[in-house]
PDB file of N, CA and C in Angstrom:
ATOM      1  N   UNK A   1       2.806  -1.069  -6.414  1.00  0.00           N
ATOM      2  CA  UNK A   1       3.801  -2.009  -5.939  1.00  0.00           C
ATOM      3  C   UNK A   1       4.930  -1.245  -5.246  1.00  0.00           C
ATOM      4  N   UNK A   2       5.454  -1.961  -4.086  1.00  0.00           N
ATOM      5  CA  UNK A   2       6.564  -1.217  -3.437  1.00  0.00           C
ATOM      6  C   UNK A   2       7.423  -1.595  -3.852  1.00  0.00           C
ATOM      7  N   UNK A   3       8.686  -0.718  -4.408  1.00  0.00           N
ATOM      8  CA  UNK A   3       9.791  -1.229  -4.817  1.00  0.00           C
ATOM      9  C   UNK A   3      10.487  -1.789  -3.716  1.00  0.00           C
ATOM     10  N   UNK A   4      11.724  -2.196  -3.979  1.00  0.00           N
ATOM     11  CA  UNK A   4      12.275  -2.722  -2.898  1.00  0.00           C
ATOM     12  C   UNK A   4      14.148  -2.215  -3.374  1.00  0.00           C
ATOM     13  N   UNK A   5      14.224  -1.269  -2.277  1.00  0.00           N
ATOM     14  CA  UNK A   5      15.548  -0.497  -2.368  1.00  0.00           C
ATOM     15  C   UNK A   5      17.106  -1.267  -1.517  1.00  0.00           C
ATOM     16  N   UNK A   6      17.812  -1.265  -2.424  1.00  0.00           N
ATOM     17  CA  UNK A   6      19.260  -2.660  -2.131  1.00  0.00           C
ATOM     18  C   UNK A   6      19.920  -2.018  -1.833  1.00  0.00           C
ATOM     19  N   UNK A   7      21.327  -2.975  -1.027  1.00  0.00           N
ATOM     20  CA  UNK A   7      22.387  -1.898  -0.845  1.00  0.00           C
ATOM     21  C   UNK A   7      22.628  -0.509  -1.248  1.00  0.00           C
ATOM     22  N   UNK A   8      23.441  -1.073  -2.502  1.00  0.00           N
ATOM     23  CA  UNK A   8      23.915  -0.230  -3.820  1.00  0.00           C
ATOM     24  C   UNK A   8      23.091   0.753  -3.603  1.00  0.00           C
ATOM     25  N   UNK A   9      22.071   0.947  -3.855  1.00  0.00           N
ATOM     26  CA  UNK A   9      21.617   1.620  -4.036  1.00  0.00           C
ATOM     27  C   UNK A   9      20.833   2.841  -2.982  1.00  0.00           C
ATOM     28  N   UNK A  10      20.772   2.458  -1.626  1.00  0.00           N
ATOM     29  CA  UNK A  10      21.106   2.902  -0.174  1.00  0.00           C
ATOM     30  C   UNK A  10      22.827   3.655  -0.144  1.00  0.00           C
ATOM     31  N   UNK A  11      23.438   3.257  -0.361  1.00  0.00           N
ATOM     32  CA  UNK A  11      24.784   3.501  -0.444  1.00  0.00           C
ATOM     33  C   UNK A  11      24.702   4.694  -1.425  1.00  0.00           C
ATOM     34  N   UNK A  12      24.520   4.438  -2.429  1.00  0.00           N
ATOM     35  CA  UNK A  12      24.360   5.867  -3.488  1.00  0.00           C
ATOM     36  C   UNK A  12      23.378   7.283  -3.094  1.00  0.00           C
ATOM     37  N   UNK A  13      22.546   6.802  -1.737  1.00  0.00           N
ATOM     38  CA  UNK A  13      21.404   7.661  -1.919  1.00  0.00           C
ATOM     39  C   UNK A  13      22.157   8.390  -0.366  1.00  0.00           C
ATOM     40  N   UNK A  14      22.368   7.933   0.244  1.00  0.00           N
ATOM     41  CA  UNK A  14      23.098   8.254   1.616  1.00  0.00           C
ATOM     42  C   UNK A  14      24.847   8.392   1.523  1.00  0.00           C
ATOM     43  N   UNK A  15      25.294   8.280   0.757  1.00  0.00           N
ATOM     44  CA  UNK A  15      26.854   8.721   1.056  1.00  0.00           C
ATOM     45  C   UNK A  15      27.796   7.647   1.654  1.00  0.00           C
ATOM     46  N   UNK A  16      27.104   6.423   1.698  1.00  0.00           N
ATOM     47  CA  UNK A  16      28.172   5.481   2.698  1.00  0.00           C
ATOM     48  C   UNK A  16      28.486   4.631   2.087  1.00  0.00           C
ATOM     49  N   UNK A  17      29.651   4.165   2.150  1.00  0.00           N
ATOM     50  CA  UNK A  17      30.533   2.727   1.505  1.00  0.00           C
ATOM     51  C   UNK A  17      30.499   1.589   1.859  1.00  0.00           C
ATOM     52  N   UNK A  18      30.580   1.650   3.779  1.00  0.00           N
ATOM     53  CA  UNK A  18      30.269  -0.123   4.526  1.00  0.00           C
ATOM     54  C   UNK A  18      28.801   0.088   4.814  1.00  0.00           C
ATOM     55  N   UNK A  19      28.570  -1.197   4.549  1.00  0.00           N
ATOM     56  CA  UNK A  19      26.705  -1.426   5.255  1.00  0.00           C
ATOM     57  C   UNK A  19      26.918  -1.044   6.217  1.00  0.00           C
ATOM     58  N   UNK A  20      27.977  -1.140   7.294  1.00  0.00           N
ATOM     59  CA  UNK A  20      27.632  -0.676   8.921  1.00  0.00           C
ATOM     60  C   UNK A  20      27.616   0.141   9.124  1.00  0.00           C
ATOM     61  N   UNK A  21      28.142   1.326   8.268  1.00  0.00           N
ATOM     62  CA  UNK A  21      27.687   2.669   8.463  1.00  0.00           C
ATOM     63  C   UNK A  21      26.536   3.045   7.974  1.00  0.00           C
ATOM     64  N   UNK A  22      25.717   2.191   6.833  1.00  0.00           N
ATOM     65  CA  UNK A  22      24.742   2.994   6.399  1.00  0.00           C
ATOM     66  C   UNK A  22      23.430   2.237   7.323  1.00  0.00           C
ATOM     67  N   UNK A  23      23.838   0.844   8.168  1.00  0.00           N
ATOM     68  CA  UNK A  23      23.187   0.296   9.033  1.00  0.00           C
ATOM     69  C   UNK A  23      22.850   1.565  10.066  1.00  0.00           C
ATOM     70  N   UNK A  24      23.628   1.762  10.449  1.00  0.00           N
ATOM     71  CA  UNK A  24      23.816   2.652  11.894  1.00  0.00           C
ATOM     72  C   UNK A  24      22.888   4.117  11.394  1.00  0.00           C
ATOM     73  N   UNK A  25      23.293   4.516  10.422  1.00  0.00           N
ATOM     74  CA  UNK A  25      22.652   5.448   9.914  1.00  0.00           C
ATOM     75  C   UNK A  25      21.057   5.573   9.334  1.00  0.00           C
ATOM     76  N   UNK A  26      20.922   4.516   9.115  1.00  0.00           N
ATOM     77  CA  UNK A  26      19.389   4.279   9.102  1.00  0.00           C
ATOM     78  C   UNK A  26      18.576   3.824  10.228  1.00  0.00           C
ATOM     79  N   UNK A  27      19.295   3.240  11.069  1.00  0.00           N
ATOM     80  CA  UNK A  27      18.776   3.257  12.366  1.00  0.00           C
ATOM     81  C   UNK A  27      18.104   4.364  13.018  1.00  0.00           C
ATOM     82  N   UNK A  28      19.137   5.430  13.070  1.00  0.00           N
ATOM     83  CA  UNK A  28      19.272   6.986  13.297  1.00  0.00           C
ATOM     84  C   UNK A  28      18.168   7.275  13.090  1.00  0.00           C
ATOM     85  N   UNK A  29      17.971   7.204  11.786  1.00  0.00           N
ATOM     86  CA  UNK A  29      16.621   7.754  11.011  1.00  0.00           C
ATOM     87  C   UNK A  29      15.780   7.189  11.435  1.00  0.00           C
ATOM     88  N   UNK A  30      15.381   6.140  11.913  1.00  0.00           N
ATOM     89  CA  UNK A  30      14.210   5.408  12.100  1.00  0.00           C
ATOM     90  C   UNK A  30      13.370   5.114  11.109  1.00  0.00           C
ATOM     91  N   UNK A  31      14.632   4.265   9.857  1.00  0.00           N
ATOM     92  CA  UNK A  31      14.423   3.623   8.893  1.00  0.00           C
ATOM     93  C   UNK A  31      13.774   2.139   9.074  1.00  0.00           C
ATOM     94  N   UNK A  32      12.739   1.515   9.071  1.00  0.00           N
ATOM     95  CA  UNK A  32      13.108   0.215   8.732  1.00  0.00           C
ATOM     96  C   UNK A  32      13.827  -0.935   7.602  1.00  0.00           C
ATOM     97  N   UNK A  33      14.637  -1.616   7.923  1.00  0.00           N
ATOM     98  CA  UNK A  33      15.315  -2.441   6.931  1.00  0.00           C
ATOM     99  C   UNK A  33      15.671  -3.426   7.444  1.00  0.00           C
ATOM    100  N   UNK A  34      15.770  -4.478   6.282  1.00  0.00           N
ATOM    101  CA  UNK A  34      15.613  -6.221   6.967  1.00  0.00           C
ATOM    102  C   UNK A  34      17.298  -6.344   6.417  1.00  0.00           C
ATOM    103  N   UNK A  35      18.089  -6.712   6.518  1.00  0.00           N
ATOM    104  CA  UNK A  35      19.969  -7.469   6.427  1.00  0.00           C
ATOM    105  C   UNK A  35      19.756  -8.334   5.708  1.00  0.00           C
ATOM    106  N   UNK A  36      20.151  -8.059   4.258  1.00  0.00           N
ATOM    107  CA  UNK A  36      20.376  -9.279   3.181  1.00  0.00           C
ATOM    108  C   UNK A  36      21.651  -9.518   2.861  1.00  0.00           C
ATOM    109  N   UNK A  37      22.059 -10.212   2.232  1.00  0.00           N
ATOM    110  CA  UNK A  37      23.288 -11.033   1.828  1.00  0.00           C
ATOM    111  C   UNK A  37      24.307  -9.998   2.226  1.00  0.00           C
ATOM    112  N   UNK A  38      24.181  -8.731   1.384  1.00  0.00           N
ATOM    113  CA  UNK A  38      25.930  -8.076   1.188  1.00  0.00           C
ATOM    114  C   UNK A  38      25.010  -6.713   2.292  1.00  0.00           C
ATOM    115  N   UNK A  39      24.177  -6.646   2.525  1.00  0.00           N
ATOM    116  CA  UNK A  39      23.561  -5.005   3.921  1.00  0.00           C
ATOM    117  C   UNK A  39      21.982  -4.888   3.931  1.00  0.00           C
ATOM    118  N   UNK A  40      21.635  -3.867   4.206  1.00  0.00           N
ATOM    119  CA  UNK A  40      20.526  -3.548   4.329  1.00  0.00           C
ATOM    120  C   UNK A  40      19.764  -3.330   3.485  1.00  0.00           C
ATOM    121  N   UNK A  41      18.647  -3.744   3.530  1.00  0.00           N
ATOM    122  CA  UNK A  41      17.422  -3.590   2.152  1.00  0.00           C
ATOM    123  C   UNK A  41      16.602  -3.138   2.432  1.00  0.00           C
ATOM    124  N   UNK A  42      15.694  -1.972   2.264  1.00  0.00           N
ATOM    125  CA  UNK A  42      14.464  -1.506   2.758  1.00  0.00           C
ATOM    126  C   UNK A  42      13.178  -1.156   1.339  1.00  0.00           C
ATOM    127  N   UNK A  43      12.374  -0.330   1.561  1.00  0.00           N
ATOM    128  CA  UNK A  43      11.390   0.088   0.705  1.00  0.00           C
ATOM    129  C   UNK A  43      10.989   1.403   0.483  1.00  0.00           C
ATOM    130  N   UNK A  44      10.853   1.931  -0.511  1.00  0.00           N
ATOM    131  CA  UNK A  44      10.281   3.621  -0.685  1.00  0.00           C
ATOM    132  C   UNK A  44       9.296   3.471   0.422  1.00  0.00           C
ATOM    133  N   UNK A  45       8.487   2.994   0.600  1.00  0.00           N
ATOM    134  CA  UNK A  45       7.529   3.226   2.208  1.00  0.00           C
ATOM    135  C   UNK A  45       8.271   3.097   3.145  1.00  0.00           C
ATOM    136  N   UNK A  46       8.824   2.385   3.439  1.00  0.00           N
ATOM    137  CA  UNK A  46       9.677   2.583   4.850  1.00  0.00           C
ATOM    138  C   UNK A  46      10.944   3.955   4.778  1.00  0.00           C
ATOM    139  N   UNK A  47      11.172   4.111   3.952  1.00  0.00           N
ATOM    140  CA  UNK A  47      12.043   5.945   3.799  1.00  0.00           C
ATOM    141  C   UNK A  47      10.704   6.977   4.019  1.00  0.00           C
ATOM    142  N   UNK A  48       9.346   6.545   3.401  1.00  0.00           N
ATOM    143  CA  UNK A  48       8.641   7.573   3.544  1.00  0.00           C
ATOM    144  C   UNK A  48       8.057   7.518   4.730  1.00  0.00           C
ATOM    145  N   UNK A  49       7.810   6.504   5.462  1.00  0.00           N
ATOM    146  CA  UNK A  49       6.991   6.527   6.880  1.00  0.00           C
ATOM    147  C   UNK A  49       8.489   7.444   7.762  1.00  0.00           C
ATOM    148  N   UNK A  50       9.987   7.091   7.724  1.00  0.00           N
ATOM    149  CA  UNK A  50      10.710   8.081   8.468  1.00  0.00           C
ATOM    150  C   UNK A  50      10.906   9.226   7.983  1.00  0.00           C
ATOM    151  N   UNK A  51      10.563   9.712   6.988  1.00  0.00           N
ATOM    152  CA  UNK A  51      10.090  10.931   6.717  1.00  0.00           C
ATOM    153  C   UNK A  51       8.761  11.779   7.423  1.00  0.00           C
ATOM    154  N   UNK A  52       8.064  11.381   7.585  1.00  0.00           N
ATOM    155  CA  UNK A  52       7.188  11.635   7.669  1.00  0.00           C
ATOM    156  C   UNK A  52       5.874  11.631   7.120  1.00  0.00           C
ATOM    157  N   UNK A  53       5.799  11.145   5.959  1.00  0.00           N
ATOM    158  CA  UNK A  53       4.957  11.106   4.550  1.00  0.00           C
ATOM    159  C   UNK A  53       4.639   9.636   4.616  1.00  0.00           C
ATOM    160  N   UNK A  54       2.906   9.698   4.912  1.00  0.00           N
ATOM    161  CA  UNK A  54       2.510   8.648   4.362  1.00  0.00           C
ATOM    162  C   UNK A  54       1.814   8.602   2.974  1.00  0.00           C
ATOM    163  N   UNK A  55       1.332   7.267   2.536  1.00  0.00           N
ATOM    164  CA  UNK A  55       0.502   7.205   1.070  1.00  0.00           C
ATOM    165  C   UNK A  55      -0.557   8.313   1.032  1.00  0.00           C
ATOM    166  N   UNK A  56      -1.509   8.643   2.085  1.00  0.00           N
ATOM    167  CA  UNK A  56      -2.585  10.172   1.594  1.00  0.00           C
ATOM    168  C   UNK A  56      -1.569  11.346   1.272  1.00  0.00           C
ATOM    169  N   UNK A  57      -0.829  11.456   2.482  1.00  0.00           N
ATOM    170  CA  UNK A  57      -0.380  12.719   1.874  1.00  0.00           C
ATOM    171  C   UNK A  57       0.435  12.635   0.318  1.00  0.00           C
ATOM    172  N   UNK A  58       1.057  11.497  -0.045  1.00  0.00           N
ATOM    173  CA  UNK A  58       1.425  11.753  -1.439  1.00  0.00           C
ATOM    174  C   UNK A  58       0.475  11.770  -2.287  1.00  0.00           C
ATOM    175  N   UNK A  59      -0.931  11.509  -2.271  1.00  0.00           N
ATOM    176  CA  UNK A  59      -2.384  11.498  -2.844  1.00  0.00           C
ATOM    177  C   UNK A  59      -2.467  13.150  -3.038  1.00  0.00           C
ATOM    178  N   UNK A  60      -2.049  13.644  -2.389  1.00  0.00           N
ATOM    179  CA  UNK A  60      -2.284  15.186  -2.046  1.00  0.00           C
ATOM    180  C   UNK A  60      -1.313  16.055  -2.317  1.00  0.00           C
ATOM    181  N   UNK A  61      -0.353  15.994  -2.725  1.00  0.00           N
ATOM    182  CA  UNK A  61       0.589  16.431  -3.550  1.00  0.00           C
ATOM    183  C   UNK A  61       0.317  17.409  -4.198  1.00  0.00           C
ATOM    184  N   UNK A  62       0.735  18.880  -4.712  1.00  0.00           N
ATOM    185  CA  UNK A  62       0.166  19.923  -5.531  1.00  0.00           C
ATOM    186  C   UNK A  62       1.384  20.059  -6.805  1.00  0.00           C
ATOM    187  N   UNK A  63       0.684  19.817  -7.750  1.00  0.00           N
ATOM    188  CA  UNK A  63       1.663  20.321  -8.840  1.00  0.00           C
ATOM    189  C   UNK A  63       3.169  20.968  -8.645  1.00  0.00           C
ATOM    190  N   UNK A  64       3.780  21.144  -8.876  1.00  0.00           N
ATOM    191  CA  UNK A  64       4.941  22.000  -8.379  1.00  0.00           C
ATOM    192  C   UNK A  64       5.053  23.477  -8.937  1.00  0.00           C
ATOM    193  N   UNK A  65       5.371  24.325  -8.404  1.00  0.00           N
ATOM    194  CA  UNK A  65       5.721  26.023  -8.742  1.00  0.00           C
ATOM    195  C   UNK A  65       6.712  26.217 -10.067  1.00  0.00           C
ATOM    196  N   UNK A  66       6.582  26.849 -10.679  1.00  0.00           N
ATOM    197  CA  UNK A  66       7.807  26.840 -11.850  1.00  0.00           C
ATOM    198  C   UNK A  66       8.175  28.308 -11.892  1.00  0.00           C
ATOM    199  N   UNK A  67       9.060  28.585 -11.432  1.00  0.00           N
ATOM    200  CA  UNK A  67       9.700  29.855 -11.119  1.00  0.00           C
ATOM    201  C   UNK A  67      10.440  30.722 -12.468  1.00  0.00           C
ATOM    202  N   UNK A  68      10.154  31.882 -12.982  1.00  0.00           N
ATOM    203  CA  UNK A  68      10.673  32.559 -13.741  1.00  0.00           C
ATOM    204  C   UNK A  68      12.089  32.532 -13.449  1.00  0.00           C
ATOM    205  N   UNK A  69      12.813  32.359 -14.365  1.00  0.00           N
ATOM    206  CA  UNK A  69      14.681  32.022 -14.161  1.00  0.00           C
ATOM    207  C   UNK A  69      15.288  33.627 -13.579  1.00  0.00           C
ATOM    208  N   UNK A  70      14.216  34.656 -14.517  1.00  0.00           N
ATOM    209  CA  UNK A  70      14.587  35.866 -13.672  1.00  0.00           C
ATOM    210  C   UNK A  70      13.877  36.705 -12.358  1.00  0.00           C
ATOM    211  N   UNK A  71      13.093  35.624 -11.801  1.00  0.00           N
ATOM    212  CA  UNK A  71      12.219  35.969 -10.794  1.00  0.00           C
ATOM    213  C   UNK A  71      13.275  36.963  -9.486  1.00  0.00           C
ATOM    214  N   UNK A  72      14.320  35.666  -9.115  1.00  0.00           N
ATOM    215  CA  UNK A  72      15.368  35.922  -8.187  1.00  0.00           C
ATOM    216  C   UNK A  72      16.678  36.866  -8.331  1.00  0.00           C
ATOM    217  N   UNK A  73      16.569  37.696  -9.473  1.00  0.00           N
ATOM    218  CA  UNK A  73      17.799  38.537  -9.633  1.00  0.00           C
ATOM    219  C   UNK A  73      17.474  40.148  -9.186  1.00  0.00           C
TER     220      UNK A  73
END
């Protein structure tokens, strides 16, 4: 199921306070998002298609690296 990502919560993930900035700013991105009541509403797929990442490649995903804390000193 695709979630479905709200203002608030666009606002928390991007840095912006008025919808019209975080409008304008997702534009930028070549976000899609539909204008509900109080701004913009979009979906984890539509952040991931302007990313670049579709559903295979997250199929394909590799475990992640876990780095010795003293690897880097």
């Amino acid at each position: 199921m695709n979630k479905l990502i709200n203002t608030e919560e666009l606002k928390a993930a991007f840095g912006y306070q008025r919808p019209g900035d975080l409008e304008r700013c997702l534009r930028q991105q070549g976000v899609k998002f539909l204008q509900g009541k109080d701004g913009p509403v979009t979906t984890i797929d539509a952040l991931n298609v302007a990313l670049g990442i579709s559903l295979s490649d997250l199929d394909e995903i590799p475990e992640p690296i876990e780095f010795a804390p003293t690897a880097f000193k």
